[in-house]
C-alpha atoms as a PDB file:
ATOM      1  CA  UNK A   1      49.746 -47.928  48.814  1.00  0.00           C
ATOM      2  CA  UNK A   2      52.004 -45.054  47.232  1.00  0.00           C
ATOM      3  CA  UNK A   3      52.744 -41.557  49.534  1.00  0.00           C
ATOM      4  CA  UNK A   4      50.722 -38.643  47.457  1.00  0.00           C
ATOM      5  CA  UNK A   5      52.666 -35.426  48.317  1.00  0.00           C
ATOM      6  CA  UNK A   6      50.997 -32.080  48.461  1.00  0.00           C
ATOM      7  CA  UNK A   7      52.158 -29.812  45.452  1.00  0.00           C
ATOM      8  CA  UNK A   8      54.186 -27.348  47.497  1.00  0.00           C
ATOM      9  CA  UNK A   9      56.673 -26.123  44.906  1.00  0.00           C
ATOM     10  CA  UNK A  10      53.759 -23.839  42.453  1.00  0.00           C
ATOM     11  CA  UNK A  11      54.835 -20.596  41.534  1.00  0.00           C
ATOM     12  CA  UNK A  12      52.108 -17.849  42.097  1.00  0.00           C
ATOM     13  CA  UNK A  13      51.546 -17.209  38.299  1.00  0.00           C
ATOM     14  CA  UNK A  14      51.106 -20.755  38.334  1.00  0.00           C
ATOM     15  CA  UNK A  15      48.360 -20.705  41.171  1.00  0.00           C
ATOM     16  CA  UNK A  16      46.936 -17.600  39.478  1.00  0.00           C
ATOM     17  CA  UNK A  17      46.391 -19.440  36.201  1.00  0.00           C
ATOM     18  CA  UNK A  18      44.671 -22.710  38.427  1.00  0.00           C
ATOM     19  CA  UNK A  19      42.600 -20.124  40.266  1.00  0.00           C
ATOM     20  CA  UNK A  20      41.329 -18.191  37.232  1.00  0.00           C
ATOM     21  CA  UNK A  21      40.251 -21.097  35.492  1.00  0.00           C
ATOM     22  CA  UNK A  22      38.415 -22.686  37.554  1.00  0.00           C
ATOM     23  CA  UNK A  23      36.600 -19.393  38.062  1.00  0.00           C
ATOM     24  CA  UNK A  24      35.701 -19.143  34.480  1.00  0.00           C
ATOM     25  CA  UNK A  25      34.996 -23.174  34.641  1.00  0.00           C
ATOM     26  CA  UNK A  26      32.504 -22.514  37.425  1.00  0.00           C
ATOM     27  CA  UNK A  27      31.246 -19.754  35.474  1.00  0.00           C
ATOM     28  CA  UNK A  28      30.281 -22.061  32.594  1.00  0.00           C
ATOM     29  CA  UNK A  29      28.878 -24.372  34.734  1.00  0.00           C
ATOM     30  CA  UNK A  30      26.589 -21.829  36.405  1.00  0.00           C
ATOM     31  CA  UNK A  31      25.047 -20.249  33.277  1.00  0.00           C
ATOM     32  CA  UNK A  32      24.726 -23.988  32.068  1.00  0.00           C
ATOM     33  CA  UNK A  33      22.761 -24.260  35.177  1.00  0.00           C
ATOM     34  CA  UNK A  34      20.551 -21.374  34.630  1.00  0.00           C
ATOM     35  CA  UNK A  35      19.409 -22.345  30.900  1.00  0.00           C
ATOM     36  CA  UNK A  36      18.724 -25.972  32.116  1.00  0.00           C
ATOM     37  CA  UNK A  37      16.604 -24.098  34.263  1.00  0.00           C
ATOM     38  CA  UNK A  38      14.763 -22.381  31.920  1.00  0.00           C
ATOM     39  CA  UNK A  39      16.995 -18.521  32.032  1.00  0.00           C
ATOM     40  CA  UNK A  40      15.965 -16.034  28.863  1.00  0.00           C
ATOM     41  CA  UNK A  41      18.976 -16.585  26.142  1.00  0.00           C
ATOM     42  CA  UNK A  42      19.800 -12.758  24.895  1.00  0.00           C
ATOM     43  CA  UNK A  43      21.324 -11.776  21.895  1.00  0.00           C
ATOM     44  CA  UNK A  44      24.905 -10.629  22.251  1.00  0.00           C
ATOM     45  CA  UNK A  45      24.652  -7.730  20.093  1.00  0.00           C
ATOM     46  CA  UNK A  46      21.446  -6.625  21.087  1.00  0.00           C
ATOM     47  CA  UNK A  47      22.358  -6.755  24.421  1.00  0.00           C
ATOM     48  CA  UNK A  48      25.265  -4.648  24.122  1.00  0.00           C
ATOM     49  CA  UNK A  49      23.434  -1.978  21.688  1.00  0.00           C
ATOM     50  CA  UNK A  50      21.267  -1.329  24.496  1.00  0.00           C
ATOM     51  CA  UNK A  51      24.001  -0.869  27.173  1.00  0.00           C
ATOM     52  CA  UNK A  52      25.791   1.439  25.247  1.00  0.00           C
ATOM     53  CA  UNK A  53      22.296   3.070  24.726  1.00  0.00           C
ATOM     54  CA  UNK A  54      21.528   3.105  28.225  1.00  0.00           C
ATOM     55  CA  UNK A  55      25.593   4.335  29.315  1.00  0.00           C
ATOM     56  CA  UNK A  56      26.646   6.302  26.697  1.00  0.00           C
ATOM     57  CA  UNK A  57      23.631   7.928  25.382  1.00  0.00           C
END
């Protein structure tokens, strides 16, 4: 059976990169989650019309 080394040699931008997206992949996977389990959808625009509303005045 082959020897799997350990990546040892990543740079940190690298690792940064890695790390980011798999936040952003969990992310997607948890506001899959949510509409699967029945979340409210909101418009986008809507949505931000009434934060700027609600921030900005």
């Amino acid at each position: 059976m082959p020897v799997i080394k350990p990546i040892t040699d990543i740079n940190i931008e690298a690792y940064d990169e890695l790390v980011n997206a798999n936040k952003i992949d969990q992310a997607i996977f948890d506001a899959k989650q949510e509409v699967a389990n029945g979340a409210e959808l909101l418009d986008a625009k809507t949505a931000l019309l009434q934060l700027r509303r609600k921030h900005f005045g």
